[in-house]
C-alpha atoms as a PDB file:
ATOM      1  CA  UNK A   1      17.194   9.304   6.709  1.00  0.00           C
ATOM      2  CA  UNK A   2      14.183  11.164   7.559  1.00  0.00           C
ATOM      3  CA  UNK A   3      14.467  13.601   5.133  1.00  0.00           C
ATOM      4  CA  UNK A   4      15.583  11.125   2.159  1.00  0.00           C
ATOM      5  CA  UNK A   5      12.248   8.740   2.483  1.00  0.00           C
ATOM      6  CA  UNK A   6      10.594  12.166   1.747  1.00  0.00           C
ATOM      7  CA  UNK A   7      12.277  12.501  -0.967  1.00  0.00           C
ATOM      8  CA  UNK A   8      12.149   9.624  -2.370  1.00  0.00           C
ATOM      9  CA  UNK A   9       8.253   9.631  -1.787  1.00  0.00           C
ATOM     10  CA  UNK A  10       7.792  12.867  -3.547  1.00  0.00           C
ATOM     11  CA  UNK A  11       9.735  11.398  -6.793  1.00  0.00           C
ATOM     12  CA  UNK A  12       7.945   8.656  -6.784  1.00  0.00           C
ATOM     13  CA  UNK A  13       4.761  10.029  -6.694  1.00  0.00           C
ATOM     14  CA  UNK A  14       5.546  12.585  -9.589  1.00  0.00           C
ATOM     15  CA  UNK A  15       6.724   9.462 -11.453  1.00  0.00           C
ATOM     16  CA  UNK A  16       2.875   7.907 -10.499  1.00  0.00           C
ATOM     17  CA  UNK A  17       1.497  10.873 -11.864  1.00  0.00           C
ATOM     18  CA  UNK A  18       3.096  11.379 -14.548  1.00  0.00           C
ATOM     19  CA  UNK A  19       2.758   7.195 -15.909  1.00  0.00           C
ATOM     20  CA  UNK A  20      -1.107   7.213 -14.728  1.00  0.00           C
ATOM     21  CA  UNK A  21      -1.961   9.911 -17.539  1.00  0.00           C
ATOM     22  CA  UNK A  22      -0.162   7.685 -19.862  1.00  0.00           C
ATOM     23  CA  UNK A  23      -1.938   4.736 -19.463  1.00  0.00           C
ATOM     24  CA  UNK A  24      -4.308   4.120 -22.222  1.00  0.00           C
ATOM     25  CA  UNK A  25      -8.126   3.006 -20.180  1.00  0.00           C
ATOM     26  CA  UNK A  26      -8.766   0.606 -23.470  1.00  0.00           C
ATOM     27  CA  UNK A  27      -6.035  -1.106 -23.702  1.00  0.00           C
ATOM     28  CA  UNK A  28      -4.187  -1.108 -20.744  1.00  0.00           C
ATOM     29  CA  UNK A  29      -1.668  -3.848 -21.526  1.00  0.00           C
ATOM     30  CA  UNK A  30      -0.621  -2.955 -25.097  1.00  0.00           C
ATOM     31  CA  UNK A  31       2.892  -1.302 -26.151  1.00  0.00           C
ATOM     32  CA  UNK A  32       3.509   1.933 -24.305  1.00  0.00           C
ATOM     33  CA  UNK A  33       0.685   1.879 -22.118  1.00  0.00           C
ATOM     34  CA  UNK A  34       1.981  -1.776 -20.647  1.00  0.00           C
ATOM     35  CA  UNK A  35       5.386   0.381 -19.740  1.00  0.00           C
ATOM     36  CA  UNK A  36       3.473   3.316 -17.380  1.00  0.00           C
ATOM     37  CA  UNK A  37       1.575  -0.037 -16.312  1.00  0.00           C
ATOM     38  CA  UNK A  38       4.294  -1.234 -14.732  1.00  0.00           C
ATOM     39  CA  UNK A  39       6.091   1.965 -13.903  1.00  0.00           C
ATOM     40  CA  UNK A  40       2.995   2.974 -11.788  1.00  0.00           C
ATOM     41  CA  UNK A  41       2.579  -0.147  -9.883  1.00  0.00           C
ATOM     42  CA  UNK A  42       6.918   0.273  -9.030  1.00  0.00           C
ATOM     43  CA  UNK A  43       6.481   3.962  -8.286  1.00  0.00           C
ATOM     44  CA  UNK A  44       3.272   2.584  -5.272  1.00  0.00           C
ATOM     45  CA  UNK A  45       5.751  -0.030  -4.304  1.00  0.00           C
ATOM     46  CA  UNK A  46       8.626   2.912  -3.751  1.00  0.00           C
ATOM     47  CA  UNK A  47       5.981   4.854  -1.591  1.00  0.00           C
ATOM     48  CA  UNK A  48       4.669   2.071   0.515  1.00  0.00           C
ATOM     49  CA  UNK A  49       8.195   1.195   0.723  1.00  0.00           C
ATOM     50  CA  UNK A  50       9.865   4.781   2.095  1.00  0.00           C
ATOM     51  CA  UNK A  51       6.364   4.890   4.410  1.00  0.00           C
ATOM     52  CA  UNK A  52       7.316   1.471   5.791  1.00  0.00           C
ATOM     53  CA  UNK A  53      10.467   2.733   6.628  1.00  0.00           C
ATOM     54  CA  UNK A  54       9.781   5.896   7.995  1.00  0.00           C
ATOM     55  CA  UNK A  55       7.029   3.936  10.361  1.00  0.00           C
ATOM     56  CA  UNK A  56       9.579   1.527  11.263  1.00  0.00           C
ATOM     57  CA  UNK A  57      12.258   4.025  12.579  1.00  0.00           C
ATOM     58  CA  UNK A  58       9.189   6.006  14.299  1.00  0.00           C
ATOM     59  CA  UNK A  59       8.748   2.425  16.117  1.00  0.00           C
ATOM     60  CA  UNK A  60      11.766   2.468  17.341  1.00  0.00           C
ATOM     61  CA  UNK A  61      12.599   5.411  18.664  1.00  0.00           C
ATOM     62  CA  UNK A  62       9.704   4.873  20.762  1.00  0.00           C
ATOM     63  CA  UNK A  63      10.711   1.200  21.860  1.00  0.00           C
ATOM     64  CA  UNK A  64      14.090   2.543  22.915  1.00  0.00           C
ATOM     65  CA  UNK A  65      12.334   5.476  25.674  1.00  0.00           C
END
């Protein structure tokens, strides 16, 4: 499990990247720059998600000592 939150992290933060350079600065919300909007704010979500998760096992591991 370990292993696969890393993995998901890394894809999702290549999938950050890559939408962030495709965002247009002007007009943020218009046609394809709308799209990578979105993409990017899913792609944080993923992270904070597979950190949360990885944090939560860490928890209780130690609980269990």
């Amino acid at each position: 499990m370990k292993i696969a939150t890393y993995i998901i992290t890394g894809i999702a933060l290549i999938i950050l990247i890559f939408n962030v350079t495709k965002i247009d600065v002007e007009a943020p919300l218009e046609n394809d720059s709308y799209t990578a909007v979105i993409t990017s704010i899913a792609a944080g979500c993923a992270i904070l998600i597979a950190t949360l998760v990885r944090v939560v096992r860490k928890i209780d591991r130690l609980a269990n000592k």
